[in-house]
Protein backbone atom coordinates (compact mmCIF):
# COMPACT_ATOMS: atom_id res chain seq x y z
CA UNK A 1 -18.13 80.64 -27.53
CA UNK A 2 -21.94 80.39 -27.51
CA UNK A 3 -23.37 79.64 -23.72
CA UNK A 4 -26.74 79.51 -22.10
CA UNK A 5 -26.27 80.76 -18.40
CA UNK A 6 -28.54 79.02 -16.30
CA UNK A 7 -27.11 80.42 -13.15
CA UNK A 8 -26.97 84.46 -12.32
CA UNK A 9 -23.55 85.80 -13.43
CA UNK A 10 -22.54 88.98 -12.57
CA UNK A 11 -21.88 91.61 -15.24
CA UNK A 12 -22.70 88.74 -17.94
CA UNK A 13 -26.47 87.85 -17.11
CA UNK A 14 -29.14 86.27 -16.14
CA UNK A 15 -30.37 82.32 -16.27
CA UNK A 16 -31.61 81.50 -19.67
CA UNK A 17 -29.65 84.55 -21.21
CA UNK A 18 -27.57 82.98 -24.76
CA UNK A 19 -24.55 85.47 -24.04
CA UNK A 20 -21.01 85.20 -25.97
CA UNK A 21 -17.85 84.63 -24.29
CA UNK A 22 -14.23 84.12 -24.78
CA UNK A 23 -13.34 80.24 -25.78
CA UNK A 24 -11.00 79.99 -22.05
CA UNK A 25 -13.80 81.91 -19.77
CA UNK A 26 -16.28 79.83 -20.79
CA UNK A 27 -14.41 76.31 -20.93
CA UNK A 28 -12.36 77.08 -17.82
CA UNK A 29 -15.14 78.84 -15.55
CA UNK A 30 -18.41 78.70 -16.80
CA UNK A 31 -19.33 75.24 -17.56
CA UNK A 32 -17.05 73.37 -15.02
CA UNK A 33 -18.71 75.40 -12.16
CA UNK A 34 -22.07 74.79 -13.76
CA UNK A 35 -23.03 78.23 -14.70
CA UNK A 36 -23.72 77.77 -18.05
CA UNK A 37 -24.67 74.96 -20.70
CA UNK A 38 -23.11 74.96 -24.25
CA UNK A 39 -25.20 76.30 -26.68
CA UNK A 40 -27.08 73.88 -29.58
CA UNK A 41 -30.18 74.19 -31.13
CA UNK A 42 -31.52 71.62 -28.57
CA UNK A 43 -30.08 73.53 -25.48
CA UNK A 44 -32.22 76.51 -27.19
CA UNK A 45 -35.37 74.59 -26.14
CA UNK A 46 -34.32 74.45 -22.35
CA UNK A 47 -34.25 78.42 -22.18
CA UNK A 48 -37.65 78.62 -21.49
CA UNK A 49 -37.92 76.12 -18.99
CA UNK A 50 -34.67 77.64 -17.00
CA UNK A 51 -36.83 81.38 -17.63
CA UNK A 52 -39.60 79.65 -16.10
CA UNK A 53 -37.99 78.77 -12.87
CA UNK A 54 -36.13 82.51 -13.17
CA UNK A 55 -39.72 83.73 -12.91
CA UNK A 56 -41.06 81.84 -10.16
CA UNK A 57 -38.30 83.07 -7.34
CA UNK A 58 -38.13 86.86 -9.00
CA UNK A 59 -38.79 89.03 -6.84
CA UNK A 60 -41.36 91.19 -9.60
CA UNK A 61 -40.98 94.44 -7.91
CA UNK A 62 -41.31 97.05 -4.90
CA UNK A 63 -44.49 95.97 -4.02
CA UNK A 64 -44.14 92.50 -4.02
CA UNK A 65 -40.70 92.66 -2.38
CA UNK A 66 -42.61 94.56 0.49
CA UNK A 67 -44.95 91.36 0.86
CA UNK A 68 -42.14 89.05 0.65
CA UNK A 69 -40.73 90.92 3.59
CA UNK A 70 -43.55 91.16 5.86
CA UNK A 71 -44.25 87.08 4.91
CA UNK A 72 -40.33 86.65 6.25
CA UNK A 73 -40.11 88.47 9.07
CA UNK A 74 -43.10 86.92 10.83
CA UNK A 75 -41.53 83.62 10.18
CA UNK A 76 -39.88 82.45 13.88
CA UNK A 77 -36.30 80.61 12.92
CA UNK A 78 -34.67 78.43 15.39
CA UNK A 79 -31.58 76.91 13.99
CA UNK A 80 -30.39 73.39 15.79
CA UNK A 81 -26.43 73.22 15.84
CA UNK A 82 -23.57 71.51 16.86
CA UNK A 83 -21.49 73.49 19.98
CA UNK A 84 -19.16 73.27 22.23
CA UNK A 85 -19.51 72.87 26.14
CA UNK A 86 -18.51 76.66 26.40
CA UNK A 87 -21.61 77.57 23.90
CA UNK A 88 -19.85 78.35 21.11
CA UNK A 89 -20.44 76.35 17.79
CA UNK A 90 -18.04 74.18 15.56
CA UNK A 91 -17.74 76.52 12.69
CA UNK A 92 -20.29 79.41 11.87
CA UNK A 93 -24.42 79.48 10.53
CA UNK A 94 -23.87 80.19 7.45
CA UNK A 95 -26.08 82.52 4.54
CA UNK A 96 -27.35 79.34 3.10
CA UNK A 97 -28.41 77.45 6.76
CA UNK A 98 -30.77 80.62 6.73
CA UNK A 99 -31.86 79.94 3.56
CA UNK A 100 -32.53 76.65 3.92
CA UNK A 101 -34.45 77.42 7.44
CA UNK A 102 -36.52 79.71 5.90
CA UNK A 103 -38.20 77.61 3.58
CA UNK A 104 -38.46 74.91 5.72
CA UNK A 105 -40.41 77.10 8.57
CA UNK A 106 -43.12 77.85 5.55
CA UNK A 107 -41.20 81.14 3.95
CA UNK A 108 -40.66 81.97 0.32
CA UNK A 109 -37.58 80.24 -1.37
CA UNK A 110 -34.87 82.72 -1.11
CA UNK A 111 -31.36 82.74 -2.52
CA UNK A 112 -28.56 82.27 -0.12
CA UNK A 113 -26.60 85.53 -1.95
CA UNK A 114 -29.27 87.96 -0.95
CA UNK A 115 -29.15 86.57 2.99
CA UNK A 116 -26.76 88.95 4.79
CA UNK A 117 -25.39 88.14 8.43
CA UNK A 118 -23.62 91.50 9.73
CA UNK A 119 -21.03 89.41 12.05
CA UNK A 120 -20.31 85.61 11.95
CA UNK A 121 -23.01 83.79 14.09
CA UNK A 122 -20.68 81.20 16.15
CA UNK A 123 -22.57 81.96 19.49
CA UNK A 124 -25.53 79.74 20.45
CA UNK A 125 -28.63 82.77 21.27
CA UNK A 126 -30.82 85.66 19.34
CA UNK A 127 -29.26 87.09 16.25
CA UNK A 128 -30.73 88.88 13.67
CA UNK A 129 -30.24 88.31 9.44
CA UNK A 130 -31.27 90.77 7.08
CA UNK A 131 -32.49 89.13 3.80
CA UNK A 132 -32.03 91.65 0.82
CA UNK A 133 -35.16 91.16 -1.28
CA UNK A 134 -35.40 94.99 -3.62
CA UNK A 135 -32.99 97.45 -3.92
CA UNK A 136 -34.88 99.39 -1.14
CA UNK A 137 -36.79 96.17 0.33
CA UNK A 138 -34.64 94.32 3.15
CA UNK A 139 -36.23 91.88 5.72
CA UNK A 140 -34.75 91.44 9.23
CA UNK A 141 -35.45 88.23 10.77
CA UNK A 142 -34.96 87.17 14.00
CA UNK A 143 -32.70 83.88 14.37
CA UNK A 144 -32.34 82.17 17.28
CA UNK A 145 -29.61 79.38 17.45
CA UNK A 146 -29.61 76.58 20.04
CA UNK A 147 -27.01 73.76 20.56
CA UNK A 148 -28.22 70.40 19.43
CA UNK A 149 -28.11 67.77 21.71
């Protein structure tokens, strides 16, 4: 079977890759989860629209990585949540709450795979996140999560 991937796949590709995979991967996995699109010759035209987007949150190297990190970690995150009377929250904050609060305090868009919490945050305080931009590149950003009222 003939697939556009317009998600990243590991050890298959990239979005806007045309890869070829076995009839039950694909129809089971890949398309009900959204990964990939079913290849036409219309589909073919979308490629370089989803390469487009690709390019615009690649990280395009060391250097670059290095400016994305020094543009994150002078970001200040404060994270409004739900918690108990004790101080502890309903649940946990979560890679993609991270994510999300990084854009919205003026940060680059960053994918919600390359945040990486150490322990579970389900205390109300400081924590810190590292956000994995280059293989060599990681930012560490100072979260601070208070209980919402």
């Amino acid at each position: 079977m003939k697939l556009i991937l317009t998600r990243e796949v590991s050890n298959l590709g990239n979005p806007g890759d045309v890869v070829e995979v076995k009839d039950g991967y694909g129809r089971n996995y890949l398309l009900p989860q959204g990964h990939a699109i079913k290849w036409t010759r219309g589909a073919e035209k979308q490629i370089a629209d989803i390469k487009r987007v690709r390019d615009a949150r690649e990280i395009r190297g060391l250097e670059h990585a290095q400016e994305v990190r020094d543009q994150i970690e002078q970001l200040s995150i404060q994270l409004s949540v739900r918690v108990h009377d004790s101080g502890r929250l309903f649940g946990a904050v979560t890679a993609a709450d991270v994510a999300t609060a990084i854009k919205k305090a003026g940060g680059p868009s960053v994918d919600k795979r390359s945040v990486e919490i150490a322990k579970p945050i389900k205390q109300t305080g400081k924590h810190t996140v590292g956000v994995k931009l280059h293989d060599g590149v990681t930012a560490h950003l100072p979260v601070e999560v208070v209980g919402a009222a």
